[in-house]
Protein backbone atom coordinates (compact mmCIF):
# COMPACT_ATOMS: atom_id res chain seq x y z
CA UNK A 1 -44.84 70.92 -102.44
CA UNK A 2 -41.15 70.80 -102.03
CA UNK A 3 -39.58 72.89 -104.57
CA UNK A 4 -36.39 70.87 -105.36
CA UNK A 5 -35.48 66.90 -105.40
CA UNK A 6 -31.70 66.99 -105.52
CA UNK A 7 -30.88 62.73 -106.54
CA UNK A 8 -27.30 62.66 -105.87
CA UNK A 9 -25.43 58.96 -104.15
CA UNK A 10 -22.91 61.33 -102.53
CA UNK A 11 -24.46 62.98 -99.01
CA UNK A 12 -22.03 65.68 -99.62
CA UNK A 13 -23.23 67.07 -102.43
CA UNK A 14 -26.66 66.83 -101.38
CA UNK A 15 -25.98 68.48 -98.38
CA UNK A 16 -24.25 70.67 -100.07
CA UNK A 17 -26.59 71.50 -102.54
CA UNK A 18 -29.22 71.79 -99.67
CA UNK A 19 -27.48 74.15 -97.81
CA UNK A 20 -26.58 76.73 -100.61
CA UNK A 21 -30.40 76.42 -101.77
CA UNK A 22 -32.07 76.84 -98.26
CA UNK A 23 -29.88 79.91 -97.99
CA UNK A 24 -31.96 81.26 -100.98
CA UNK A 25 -35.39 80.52 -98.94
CA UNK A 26 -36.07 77.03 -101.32
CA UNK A 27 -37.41 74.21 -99.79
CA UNK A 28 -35.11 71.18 -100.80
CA UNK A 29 -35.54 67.01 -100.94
CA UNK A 30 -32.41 64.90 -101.16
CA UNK A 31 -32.25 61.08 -102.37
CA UNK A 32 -29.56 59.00 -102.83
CA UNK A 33 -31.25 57.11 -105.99
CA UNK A 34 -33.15 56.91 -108.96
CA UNK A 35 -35.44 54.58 -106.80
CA UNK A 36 -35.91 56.81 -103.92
CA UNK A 37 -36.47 59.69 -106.75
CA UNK A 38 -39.42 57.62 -108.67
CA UNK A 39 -40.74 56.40 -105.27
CA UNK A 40 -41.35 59.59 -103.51
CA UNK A 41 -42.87 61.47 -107.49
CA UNK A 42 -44.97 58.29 -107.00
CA UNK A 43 -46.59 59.17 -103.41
CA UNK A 44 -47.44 62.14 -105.13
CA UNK A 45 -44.66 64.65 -104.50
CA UNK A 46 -44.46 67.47 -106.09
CA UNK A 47 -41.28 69.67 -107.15
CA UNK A 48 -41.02 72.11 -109.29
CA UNK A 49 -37.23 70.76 -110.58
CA UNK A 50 -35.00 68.43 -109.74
CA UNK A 51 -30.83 68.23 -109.59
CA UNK A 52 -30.16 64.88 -111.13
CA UNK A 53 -26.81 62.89 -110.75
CA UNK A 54 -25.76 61.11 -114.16
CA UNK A 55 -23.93 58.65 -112.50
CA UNK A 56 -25.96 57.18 -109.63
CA UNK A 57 -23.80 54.43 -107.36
CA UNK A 58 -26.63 51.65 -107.74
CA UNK A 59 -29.72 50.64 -109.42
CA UNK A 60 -30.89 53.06 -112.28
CA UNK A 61 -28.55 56.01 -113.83
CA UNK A 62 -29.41 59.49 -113.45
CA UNK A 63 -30.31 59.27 -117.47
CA UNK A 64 -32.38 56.31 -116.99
CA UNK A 65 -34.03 57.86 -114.27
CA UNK A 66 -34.69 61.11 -115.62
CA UNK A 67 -36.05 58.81 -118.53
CA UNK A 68 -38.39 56.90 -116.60
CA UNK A 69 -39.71 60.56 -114.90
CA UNK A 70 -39.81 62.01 -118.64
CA UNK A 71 -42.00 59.19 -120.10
CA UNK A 72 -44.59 59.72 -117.40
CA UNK A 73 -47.03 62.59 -118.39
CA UNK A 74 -47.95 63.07 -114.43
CA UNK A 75 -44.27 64.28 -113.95
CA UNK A 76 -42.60 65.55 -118.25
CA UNK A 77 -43.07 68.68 -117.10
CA UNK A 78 -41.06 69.10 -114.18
CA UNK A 79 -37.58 70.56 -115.50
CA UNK A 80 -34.45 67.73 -115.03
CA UNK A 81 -30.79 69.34 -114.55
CA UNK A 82 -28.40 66.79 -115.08
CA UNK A 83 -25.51 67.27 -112.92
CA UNK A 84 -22.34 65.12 -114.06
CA UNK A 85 -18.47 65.23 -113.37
CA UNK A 86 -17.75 63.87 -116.69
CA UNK A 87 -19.14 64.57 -120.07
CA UNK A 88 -19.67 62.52 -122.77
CA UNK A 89 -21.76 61.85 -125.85
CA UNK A 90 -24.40 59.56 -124.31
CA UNK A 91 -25.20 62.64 -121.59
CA UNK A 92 -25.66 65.57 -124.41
CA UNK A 93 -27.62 62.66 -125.87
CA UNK A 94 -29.55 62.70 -123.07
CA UNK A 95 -30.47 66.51 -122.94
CA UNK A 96 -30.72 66.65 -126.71
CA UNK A 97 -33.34 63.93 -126.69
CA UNK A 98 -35.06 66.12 -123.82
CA UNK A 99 -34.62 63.64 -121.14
CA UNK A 100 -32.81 66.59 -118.90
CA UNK A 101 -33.62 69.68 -119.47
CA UNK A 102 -30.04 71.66 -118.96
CA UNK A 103 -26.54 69.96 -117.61
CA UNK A 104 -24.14 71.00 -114.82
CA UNK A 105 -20.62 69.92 -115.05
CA UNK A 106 -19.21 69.26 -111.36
CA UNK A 107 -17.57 71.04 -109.84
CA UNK A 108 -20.73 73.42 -109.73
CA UNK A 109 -19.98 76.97 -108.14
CA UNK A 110 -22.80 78.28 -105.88
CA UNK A 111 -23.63 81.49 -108.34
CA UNK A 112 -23.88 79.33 -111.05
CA UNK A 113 -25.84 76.38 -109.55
CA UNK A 114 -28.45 79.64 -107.99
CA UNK A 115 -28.92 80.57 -111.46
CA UNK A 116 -29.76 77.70 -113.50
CA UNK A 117 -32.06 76.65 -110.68
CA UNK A 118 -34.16 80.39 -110.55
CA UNK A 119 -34.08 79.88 -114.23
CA UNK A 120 -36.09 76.89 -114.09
CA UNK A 121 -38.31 77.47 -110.87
């Protein structure tokens, strides 16, 4: 069991993300869709949260997504923080209707990205 699945298009940030997480001993999973995200939950992954990017470059959003993972009762449980750059009604929407679990605005600082995500793990 890996204990994050960061779903982010840009390599940056998941690298990023990776980095400042592995520094505080968790074992981290990066994908660059919503595909990859559903695909490896159904192999039978297992995380304990995952980092979700609102606005995913192709295929599903990071809402629709975190929609699809929400509806399944294999995977409702595992906390969703949607991570976004710009906020708008449709994403509080989304976390009100308990599709994501918290929200991140970008740019996320490493003391407060380390929080939310001991908060929910």
């Amino acid at each position: 069991m890996s204990d994050i699945l960061i779903v982010d298009d840009n390599e940056d940030i998941r690298e990023l993300f990776t980095l400042i997480l592995e520094d505080e001993d968790y074992s981290v999973v990066g994908v660059k869709s919503g595909e990859d995200a559903i695909n490896l939950l159904e192999r039978g992954e297992k995380f304990k949260l995952i980092l979700m990017d609102v606005t995913l470059g192709t295929g599903m959003t990071g809402i629709e997504t975190s929609r699809k993972i929400k509806s399944n009762p294999a995977w409702r449980d595992i906390p969703i923080i949607a991570i976004t750059g710009l906020m708008c009604k449709n994403i509080e929407n989304a976390v009100t209707s308990n599709e994501c679990d918290a929200i991140l605005n970008k740019p996320v600082d490493d003391d407060t990205l380390i929080e939310v995500v001991r908060r929910y793990t």
